[in-house]
PDB file of N, CA and C in Angstrom:
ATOM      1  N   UNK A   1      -0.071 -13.073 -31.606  1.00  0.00           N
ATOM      2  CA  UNK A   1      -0.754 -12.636 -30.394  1.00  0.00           C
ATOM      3  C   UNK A   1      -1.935 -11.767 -30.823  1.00  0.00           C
ATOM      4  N   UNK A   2      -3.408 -11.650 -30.226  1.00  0.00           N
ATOM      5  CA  UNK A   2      -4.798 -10.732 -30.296  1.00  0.00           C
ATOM      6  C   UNK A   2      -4.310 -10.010 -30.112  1.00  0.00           C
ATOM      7  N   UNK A   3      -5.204  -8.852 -30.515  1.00  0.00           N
ATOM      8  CA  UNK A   3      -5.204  -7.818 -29.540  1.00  0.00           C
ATOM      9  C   UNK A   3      -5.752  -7.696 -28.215  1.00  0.00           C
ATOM     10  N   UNK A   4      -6.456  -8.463 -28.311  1.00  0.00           N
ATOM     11  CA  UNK A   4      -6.863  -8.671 -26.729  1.00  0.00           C
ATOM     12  C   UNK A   4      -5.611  -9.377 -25.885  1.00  0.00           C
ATOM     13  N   UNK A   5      -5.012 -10.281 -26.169  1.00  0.00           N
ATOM     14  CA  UNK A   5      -3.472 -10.949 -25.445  1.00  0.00           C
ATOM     15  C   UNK A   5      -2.775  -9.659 -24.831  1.00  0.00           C
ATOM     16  N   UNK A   6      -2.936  -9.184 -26.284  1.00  0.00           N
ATOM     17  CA  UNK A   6      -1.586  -7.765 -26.367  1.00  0.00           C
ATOM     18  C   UNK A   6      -1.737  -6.361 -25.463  1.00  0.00           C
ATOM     19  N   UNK A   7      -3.133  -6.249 -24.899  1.00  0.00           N
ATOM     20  CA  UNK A   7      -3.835  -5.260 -24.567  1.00  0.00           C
ATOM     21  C   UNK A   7      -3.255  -5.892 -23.183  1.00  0.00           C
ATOM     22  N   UNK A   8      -3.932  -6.806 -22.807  1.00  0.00           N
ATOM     23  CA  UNK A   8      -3.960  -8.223 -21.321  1.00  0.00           C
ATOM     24  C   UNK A   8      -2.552  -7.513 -20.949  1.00  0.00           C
ATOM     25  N   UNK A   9      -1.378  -7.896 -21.581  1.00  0.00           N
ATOM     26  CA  UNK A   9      -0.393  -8.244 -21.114  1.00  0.00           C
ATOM     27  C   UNK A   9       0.637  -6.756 -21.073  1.00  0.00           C
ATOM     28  N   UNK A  10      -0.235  -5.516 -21.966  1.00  0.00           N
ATOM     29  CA  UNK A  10       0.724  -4.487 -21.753  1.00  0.00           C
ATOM     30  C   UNK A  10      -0.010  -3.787 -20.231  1.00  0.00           C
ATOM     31  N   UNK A  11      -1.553  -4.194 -20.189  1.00  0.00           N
ATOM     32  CA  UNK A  11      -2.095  -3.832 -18.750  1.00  0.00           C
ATOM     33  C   UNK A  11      -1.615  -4.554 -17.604  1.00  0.00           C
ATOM     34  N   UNK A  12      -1.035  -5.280 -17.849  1.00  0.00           N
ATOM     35  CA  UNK A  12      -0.685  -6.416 -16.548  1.00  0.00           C
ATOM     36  C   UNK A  12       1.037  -5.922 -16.416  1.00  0.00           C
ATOM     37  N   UNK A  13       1.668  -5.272 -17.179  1.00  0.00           N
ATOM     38  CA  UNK A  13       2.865  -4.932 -17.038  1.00  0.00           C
ATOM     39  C   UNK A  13       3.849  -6.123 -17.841  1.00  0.00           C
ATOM     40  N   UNK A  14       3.344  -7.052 -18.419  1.00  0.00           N
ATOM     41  CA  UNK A  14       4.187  -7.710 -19.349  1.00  0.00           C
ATOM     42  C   UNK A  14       4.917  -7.629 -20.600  1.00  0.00           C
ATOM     43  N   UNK A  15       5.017  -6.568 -20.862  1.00  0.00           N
ATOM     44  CA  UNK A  15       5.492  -6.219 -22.123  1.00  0.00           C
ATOM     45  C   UNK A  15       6.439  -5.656 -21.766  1.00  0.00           C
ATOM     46  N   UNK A  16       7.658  -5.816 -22.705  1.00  0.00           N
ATOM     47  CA  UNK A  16       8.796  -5.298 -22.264  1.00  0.00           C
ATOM     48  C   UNK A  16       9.085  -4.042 -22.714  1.00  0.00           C
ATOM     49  N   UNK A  17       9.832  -3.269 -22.223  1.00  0.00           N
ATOM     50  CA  UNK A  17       9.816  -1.722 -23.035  1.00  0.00           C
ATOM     51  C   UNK A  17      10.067  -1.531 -24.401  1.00  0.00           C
ATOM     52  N   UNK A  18      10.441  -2.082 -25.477  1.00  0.00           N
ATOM     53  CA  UNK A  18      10.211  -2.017 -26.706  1.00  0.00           C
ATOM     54  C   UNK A  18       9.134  -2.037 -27.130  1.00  0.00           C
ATOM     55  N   UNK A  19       8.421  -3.316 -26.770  1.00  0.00           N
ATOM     56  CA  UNK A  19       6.675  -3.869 -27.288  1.00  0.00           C
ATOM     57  C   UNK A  19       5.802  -2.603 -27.046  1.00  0.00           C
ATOM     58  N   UNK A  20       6.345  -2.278 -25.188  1.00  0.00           N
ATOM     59  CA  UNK A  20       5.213  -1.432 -24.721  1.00  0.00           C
ATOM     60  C   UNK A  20       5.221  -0.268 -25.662  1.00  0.00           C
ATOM     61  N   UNK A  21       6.683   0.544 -25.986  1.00  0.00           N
ATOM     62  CA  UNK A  21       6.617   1.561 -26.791  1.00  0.00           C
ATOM     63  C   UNK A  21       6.278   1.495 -28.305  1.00  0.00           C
ATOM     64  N   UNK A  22       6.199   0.049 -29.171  1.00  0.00           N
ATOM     65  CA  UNK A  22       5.225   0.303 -30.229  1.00  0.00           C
ATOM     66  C   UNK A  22       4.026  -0.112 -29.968  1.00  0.00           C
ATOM     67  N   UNK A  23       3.585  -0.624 -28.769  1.00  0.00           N
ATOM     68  CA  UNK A  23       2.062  -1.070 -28.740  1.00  0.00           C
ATOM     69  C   UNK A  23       1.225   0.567 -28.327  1.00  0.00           C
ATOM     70  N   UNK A  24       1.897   1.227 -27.726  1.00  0.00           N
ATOM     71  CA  UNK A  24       1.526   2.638 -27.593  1.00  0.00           C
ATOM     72  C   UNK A  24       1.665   3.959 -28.432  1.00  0.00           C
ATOM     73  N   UNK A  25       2.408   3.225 -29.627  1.00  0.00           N
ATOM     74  CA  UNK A  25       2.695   3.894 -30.979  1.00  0.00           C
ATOM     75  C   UNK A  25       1.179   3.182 -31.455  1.00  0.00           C
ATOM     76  N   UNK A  26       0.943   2.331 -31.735  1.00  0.00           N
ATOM     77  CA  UNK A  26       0.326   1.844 -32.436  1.00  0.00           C
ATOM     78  C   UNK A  26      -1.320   1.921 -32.372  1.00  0.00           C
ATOM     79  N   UNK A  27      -1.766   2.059 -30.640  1.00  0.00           N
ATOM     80  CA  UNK A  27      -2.821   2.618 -30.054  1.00  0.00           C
ATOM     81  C   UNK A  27      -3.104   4.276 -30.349  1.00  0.00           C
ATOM     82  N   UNK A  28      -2.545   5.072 -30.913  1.00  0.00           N
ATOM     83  CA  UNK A  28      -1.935   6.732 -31.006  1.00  0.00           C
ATOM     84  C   UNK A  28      -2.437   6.593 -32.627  1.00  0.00           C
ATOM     85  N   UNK A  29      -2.032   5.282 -33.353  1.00  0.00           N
ATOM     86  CA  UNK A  29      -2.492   5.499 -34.190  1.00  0.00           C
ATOM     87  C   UNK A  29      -3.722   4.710 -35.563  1.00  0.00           C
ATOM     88  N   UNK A  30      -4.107   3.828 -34.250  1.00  0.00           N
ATOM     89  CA  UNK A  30      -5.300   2.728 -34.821  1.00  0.00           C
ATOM     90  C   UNK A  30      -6.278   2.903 -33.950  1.00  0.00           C
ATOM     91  N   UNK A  31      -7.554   3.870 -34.513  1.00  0.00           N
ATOM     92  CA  UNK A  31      -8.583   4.147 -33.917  1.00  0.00           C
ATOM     93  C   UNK A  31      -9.198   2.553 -33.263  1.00  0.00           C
ATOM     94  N   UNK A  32      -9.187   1.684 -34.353  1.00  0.00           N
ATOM     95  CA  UNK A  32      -9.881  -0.001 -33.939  1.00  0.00           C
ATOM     96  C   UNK A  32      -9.312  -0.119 -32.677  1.00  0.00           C
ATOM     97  N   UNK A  33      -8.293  -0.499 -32.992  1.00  0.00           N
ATOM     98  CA  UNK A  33      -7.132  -1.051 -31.579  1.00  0.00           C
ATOM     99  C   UNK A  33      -7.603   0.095 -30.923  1.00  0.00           C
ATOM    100  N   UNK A  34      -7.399   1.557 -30.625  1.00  0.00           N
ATOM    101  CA  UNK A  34      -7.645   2.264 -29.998  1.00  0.00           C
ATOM    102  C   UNK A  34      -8.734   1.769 -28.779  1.00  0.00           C
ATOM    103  N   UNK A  35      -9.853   1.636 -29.534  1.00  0.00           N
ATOM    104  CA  UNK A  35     -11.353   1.346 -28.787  1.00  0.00           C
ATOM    105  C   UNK A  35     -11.697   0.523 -28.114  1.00  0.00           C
ATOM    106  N   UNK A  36     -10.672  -0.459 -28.833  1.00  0.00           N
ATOM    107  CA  UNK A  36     -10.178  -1.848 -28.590  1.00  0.00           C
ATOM    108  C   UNK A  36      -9.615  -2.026 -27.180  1.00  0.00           C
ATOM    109  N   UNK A  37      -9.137  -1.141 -26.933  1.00  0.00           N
ATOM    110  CA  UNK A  37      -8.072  -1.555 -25.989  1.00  0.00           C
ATOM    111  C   UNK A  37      -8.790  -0.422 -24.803  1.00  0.00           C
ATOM    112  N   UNK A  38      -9.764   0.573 -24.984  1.00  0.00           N
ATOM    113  CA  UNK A  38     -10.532   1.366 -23.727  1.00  0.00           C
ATOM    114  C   UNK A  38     -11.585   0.062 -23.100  1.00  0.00           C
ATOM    115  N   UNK A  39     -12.038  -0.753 -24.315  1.00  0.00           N
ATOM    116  CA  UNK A  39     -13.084  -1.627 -23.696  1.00  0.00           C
ATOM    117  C   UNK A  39     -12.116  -2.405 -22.567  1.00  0.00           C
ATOM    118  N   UNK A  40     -11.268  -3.230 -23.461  1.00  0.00           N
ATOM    119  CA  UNK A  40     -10.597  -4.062 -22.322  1.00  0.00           C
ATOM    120  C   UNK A  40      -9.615  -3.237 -21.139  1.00  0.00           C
ATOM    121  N   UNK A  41      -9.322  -2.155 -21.269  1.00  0.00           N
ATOM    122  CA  UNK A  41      -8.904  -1.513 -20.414  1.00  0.00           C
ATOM    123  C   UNK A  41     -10.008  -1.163 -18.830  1.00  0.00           C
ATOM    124  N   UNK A  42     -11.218  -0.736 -19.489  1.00  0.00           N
ATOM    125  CA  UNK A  42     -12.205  -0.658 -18.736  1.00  0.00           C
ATOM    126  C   UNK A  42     -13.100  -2.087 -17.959  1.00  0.00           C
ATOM    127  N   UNK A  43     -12.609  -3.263 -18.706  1.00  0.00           N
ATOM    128  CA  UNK A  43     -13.301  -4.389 -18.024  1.00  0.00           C
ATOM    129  C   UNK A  43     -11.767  -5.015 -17.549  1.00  0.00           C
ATOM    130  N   UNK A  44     -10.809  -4.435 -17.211  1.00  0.00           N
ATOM    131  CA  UNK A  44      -9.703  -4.529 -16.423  1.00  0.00           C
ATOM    132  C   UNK A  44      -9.730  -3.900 -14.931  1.00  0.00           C
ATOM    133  N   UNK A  45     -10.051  -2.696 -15.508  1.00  0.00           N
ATOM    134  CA  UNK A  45     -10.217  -2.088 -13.811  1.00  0.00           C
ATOM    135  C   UNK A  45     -11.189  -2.322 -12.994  1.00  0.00           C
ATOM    136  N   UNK A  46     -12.906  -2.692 -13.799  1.00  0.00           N
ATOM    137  CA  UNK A  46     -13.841  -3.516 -13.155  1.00  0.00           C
ATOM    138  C   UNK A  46     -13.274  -4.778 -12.350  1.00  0.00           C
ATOM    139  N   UNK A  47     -12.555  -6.118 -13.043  1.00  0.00           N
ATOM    140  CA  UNK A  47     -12.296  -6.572 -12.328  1.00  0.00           C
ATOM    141  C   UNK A  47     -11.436  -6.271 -11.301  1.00  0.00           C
ATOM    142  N   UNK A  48     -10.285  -5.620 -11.550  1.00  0.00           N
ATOM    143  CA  UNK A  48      -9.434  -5.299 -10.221  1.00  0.00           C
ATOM    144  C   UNK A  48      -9.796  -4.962  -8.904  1.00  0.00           C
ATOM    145  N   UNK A  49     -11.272  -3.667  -9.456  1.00  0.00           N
ATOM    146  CA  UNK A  49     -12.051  -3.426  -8.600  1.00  0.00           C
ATOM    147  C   UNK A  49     -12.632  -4.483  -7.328  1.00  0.00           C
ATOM    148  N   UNK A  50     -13.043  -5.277  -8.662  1.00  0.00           N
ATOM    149  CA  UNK A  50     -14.190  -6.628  -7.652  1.00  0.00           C
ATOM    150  C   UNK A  50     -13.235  -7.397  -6.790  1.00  0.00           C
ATOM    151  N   UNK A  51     -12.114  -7.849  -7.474  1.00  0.00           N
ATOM    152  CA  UNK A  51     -11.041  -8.454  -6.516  1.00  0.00           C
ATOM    153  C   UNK A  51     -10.768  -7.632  -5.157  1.00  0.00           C
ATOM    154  N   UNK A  52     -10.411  -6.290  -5.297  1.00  0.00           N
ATOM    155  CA  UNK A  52      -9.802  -5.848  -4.286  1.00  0.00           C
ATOM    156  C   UNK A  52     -10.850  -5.802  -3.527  1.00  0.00           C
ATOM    157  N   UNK A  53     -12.407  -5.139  -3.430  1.00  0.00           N
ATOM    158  CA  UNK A  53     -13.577  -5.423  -2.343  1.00  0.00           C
ATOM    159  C   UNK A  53     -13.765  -6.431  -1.523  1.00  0.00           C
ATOM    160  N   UNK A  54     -13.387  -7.794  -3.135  1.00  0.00           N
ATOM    161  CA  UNK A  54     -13.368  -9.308  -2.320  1.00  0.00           C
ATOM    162  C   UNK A  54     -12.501  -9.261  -1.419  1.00  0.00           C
ATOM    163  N   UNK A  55     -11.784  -9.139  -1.372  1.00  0.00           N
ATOM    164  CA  UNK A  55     -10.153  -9.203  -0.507  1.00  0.00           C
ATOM    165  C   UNK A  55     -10.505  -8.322   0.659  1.00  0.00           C
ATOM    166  N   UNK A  56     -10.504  -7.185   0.786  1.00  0.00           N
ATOM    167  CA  UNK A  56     -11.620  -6.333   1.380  1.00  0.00           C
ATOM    168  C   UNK A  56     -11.957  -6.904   2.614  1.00  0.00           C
ATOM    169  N   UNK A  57     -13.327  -7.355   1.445  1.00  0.00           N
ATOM    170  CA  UNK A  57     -14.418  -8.098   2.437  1.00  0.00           C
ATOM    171  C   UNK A  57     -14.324  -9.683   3.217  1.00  0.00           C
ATOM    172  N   UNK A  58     -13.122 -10.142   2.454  1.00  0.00           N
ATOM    173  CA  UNK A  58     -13.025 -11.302   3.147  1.00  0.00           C
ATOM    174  C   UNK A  58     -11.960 -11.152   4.608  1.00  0.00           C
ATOM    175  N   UNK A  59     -10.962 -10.399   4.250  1.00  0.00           N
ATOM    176  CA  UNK A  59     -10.103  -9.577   5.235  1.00  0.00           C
ATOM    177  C   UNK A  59     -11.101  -9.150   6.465  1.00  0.00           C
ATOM    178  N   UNK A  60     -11.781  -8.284   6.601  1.00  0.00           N
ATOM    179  CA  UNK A  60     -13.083  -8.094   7.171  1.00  0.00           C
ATOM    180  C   UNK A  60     -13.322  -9.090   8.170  1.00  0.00           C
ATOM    181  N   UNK A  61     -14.035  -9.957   7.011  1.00  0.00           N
ATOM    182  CA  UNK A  61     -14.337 -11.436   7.936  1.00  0.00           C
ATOM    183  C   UNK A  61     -13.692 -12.218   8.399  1.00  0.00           C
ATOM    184  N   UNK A  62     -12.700 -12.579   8.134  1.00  0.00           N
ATOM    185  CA  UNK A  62     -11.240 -12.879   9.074  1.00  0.00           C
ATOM    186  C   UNK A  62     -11.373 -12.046  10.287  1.00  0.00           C
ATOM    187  N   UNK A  63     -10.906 -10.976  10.167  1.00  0.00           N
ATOM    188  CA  UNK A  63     -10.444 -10.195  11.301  1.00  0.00           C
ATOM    189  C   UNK A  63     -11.994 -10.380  12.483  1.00  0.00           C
ATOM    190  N   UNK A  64     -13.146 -10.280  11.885  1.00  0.00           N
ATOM    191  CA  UNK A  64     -13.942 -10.762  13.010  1.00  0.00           C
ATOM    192  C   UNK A  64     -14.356 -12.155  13.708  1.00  0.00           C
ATOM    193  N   UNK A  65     -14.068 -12.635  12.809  1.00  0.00           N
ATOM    194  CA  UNK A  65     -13.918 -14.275  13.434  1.00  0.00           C
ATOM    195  C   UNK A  65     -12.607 -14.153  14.374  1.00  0.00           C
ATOM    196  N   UNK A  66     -11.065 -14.041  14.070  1.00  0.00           N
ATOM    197  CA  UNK A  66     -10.898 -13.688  14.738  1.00  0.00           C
ATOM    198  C   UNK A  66     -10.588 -13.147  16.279  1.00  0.00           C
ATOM    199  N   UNK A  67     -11.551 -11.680  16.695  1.00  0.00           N
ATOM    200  CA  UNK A  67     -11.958 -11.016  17.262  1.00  0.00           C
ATOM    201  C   UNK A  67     -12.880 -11.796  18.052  1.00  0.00           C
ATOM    202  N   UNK A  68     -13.408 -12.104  17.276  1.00  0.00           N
ATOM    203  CA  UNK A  68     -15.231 -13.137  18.651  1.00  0.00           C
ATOM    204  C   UNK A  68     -14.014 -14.256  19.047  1.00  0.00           C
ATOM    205  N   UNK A  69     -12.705 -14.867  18.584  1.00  0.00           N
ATOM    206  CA  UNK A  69     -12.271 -15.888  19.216  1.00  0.00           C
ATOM    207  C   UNK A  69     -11.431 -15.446  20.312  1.00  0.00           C
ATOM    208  N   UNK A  70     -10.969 -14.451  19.834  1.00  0.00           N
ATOM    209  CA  UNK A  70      -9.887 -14.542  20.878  1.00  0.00           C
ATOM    210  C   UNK A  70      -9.898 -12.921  21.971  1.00  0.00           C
ATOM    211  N   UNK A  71     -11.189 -11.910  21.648  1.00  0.00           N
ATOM    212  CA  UNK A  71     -11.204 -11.074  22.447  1.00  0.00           C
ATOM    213  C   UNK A  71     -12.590 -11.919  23.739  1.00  0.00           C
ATOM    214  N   UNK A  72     -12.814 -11.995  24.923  1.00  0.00           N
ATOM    215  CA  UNK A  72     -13.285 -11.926  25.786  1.00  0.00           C
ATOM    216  C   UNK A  72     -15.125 -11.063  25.865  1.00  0.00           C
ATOM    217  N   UNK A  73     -15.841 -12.075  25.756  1.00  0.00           N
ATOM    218  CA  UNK A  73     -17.114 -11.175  25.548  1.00  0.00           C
ATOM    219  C   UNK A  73     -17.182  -9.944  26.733  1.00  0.00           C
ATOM    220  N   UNK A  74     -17.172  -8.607  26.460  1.00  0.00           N
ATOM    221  CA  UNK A  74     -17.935  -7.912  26.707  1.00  0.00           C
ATOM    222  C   UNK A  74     -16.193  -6.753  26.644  1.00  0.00           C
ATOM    223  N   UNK A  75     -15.699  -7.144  26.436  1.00  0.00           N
ATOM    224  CA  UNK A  75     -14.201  -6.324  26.058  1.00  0.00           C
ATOM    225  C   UNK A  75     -14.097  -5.884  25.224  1.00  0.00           C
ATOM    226  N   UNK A  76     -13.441  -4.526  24.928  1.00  0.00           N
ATOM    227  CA  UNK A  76     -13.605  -3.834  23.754  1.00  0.00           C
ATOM    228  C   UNK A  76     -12.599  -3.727  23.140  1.00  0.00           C
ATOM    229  N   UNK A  77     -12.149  -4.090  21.726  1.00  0.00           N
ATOM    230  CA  UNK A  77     -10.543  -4.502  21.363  1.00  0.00           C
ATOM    231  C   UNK A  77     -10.207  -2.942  21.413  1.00  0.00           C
ATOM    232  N   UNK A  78      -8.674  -3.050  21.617  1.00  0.00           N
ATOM    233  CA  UNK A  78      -7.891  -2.227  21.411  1.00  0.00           C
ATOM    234  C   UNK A  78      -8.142  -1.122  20.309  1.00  0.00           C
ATOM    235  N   UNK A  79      -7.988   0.385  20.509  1.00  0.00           N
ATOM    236  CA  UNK A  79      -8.267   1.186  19.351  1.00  0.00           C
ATOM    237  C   UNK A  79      -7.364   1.700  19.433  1.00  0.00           C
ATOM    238  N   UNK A  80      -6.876   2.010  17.584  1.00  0.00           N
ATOM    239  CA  UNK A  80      -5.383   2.893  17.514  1.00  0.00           C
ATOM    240  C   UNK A  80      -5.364   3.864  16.434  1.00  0.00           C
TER     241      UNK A  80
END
């Protein structure tokens, strides 16, 4: 397995508690891997980021399509 696999899969929660506890021994003590694993750590939460906005924003647009179908023009939906 990369280190990039290994990084992937202890961020995603796949590693089982043995792995996780020497892959976090092993980050503590390999500056490479160390750096290694902030990059992909950091272009992990970027994407999570972009997903969850998408989701977000598509949620969003659902809910107003929607809204124009089934609320009555000039009615003001429900506020809670």
């Amino acid at each position: 397995m990369s280190n990039v696999d290994l990084i992937v899969a202890y961020l995603s929660g796949d590693l089982e508690t043995e792995k996780r506890k020497d892959f976090e021994e092993r980050i503590s003590k390999d500056a490479q891997l160390s750096a290694e694993y902030h990059e992909v750590s950091d272009a992990w939460l970027l994407v999570k980021e972009q997903i969850a906005a998408r989701n977000e924003d598509s949620f969003r647009q659902l809910l107003k399509r929607i809204m124009k179908k089934h609320i009555p023009p000039g009615q003001k939906p429900l506020q809670g």
